[in-house]
Protein backbone atom coordinates (compact mmCIF):
# COMPACT_ATOMS: atom_id res chain seq x y z
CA UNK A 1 244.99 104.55 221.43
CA UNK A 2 242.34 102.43 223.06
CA UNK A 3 239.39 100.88 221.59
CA UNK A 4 237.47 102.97 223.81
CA UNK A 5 239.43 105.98 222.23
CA UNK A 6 238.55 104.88 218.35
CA UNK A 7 235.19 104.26 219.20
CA UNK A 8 234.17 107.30 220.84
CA UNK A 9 236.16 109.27 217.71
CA UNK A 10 235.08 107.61 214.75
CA UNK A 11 231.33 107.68 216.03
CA UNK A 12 228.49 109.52 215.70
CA UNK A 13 226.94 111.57 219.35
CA UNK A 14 223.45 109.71 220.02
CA UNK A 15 219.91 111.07 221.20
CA UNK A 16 221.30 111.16 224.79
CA UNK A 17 224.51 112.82 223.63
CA UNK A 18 226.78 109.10 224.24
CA UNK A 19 228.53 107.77 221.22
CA UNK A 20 226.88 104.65 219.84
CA UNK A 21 229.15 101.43 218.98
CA UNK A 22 229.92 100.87 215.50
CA UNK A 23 228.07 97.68 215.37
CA UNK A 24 224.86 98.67 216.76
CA UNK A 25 223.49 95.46 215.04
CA UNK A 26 225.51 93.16 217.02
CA UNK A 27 223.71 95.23 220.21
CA UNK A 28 220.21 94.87 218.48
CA UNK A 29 219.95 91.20 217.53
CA UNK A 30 221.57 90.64 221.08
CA UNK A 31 218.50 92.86 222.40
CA UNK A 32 216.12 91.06 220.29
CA UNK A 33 217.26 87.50 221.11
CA UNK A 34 216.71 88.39 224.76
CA UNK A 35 213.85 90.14 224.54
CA UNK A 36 211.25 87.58 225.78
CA UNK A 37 213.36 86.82 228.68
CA UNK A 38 212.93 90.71 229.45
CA UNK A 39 209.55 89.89 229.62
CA UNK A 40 209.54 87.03 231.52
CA UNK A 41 206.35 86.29 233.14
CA UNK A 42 204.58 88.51 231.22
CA UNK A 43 200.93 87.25 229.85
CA UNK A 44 199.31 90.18 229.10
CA UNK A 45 199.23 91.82 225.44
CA UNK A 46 200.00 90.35 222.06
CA UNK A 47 203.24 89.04 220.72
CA UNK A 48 204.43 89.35 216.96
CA UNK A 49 204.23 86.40 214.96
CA UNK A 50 207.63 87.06 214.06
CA UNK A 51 208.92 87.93 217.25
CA UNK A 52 207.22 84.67 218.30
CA UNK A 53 209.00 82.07 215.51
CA UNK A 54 212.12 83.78 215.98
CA UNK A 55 212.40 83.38 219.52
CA UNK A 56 211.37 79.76 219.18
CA UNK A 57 214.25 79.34 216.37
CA UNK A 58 216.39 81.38 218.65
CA UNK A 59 215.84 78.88 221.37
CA UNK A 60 216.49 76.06 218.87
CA UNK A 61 219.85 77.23 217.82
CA UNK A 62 220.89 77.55 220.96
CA UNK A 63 219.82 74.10 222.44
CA UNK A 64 221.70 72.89 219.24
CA UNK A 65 225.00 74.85 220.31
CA UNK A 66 224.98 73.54 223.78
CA UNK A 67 224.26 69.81 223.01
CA UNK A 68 227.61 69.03 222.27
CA UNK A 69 228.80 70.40 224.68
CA UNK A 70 226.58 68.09 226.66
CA UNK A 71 227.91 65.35 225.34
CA UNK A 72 231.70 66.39 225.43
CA UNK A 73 231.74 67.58 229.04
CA UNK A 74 231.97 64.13 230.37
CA UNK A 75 234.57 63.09 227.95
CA UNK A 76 237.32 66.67 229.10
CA UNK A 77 236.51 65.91 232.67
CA UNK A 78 237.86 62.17 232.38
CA UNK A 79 240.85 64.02 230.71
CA UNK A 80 241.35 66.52 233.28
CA UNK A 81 241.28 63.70 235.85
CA UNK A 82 237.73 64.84 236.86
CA UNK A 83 235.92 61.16 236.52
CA UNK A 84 235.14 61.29 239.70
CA UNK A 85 233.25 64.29 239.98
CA UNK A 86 230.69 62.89 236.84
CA UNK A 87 228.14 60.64 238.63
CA UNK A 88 228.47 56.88 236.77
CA UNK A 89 225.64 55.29 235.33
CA UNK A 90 222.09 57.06 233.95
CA UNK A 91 223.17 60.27 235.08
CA UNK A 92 226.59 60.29 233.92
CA UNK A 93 225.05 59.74 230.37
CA UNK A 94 223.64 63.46 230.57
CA UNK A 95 226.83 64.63 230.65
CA UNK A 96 226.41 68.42 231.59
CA UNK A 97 222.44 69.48 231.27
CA UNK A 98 223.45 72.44 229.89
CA UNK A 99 220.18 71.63 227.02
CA UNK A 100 217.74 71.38 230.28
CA UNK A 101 218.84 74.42 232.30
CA UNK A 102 218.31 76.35 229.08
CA UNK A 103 214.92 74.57 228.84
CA UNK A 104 214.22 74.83 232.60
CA UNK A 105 215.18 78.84 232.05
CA UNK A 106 213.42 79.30 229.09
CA UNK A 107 209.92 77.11 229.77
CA UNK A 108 208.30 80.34 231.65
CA UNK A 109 208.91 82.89 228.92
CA UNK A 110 207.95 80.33 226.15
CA UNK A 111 204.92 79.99 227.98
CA UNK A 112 203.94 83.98 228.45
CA UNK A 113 205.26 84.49 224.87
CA UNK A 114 203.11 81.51 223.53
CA UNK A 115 200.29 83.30 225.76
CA UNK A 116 200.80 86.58 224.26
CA UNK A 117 200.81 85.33 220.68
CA UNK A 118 197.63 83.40 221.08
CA UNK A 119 196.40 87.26 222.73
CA UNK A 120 197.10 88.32 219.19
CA UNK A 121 194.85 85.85 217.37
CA UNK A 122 192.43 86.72 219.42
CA UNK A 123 192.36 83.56 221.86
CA UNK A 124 192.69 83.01 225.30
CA UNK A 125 195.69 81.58 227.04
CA UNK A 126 194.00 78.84 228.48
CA UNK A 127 193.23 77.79 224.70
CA UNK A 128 197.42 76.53 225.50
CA UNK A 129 195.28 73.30 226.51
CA UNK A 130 194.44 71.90 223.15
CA UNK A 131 198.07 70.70 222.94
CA UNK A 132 196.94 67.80 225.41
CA UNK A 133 194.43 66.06 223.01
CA UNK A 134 195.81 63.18 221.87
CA UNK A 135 196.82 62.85 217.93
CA UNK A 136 196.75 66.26 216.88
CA UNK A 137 196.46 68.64 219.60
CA UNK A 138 199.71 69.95 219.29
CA UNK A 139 199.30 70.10 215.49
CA UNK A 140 196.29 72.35 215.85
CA UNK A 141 197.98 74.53 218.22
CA UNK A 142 201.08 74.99 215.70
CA UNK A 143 198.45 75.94 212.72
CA UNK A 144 196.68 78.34 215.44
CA UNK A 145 200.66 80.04 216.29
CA UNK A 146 201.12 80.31 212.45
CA UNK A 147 197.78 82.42 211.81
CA UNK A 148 198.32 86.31 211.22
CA UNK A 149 197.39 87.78 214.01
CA UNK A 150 194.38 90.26 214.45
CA UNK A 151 194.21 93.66 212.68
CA UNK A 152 193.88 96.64 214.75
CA UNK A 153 192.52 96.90 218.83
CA UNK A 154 191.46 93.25 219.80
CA UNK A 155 190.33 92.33 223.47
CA UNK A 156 193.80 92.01 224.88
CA UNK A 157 195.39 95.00 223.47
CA UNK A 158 196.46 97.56 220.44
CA UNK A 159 197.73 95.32 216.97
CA UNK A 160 201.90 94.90 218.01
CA UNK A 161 202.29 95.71 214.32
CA UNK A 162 201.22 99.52 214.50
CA UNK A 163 204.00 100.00 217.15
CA UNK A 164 207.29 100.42 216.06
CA UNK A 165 209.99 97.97 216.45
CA UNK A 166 211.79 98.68 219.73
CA UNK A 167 214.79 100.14 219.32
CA UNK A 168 217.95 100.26 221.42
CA UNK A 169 218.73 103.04 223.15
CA UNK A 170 222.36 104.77 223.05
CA UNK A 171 224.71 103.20 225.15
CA UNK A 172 221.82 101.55 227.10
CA UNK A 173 223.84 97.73 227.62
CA UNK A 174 226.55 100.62 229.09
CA UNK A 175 224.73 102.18 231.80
């Protein structure tokens, strides 16, 4: 018997007829992590607050899994005989940049996300400047990306909160 064939048996038929994995919350928080990369460029409409903070700890924890491998990836290459192929000096330091292409990937949805939760609060995106005034800027804009957002219709859309959370749909990842 195949995984396939115990999953399929010991689950229950979804909205669409397709068994649904036992761990539908592994398929969830996977669909919720990359949500705002689903949404990559997009600045219109509000954002959660908590959708917001967790994608920023998201990003966090995962720029904390990948930095040692940063650092290590230097170290297995000049044990796989590989020293040659990791550039000396400055740039051999780096070791893999595994931290900056996640940062390089992530930099456009943090900014339609960050975008999207200042929609909610009622603020423009181009209120995003304030982070360039010296001594406090970026202080003001964290306070501003901690505020509840607006209740109810604001200029840039319907309140995120009255929707309900999205959902994943049977044996959607399978399709």
């Amino acid at each position: 018997m195949s995984l396939a064939d115990g999953w399929h048996r010991n689950s229950t038929a979804g909205a669409r007829g397709t068994a649904q994995p036992p761990i539908t919350w592994l398929y969830e928080l996977a669909r919720h992590v990359t949500r705002p990369y689903r949404r990559y460029a997009d600045f219109e409409g509000r954002e959660r607050r908590s959708d917001y903070w967790s994608f920023i700890f998201n990003l966090n924890i995962a720029m904390m899994l990948l930095f040692p491998l940063d650092r290590a990836l230097p170290e297995w290459a000049g044990l796989a005989g590989l020293e040659d192929a990791i550039p000396s000096g400055a740039a051999g330091q780096v070791g893999s940049n595994a931290v900056g292409i996640l940062l390089l990937a992530s930099l456009v949805p943090l900014l339609a996300a960050t975008v999207r939760r200042l929609h909610d609060t009622d603020r423009r995106g181009t209120s995003l400047w304030i982070v360039l005034i010296p001594y406090g800027g970026w202080l003001a804009m964290l306070w501003i990306l901690a505020l509840p957002g607006s209740h109810g219709l604001n200029s840039f859309g319907d309140d995120p909160r009255d929707r309900p959370p999205e959902r994943l749909a049977d044996a959607e990842l399978f399709d």
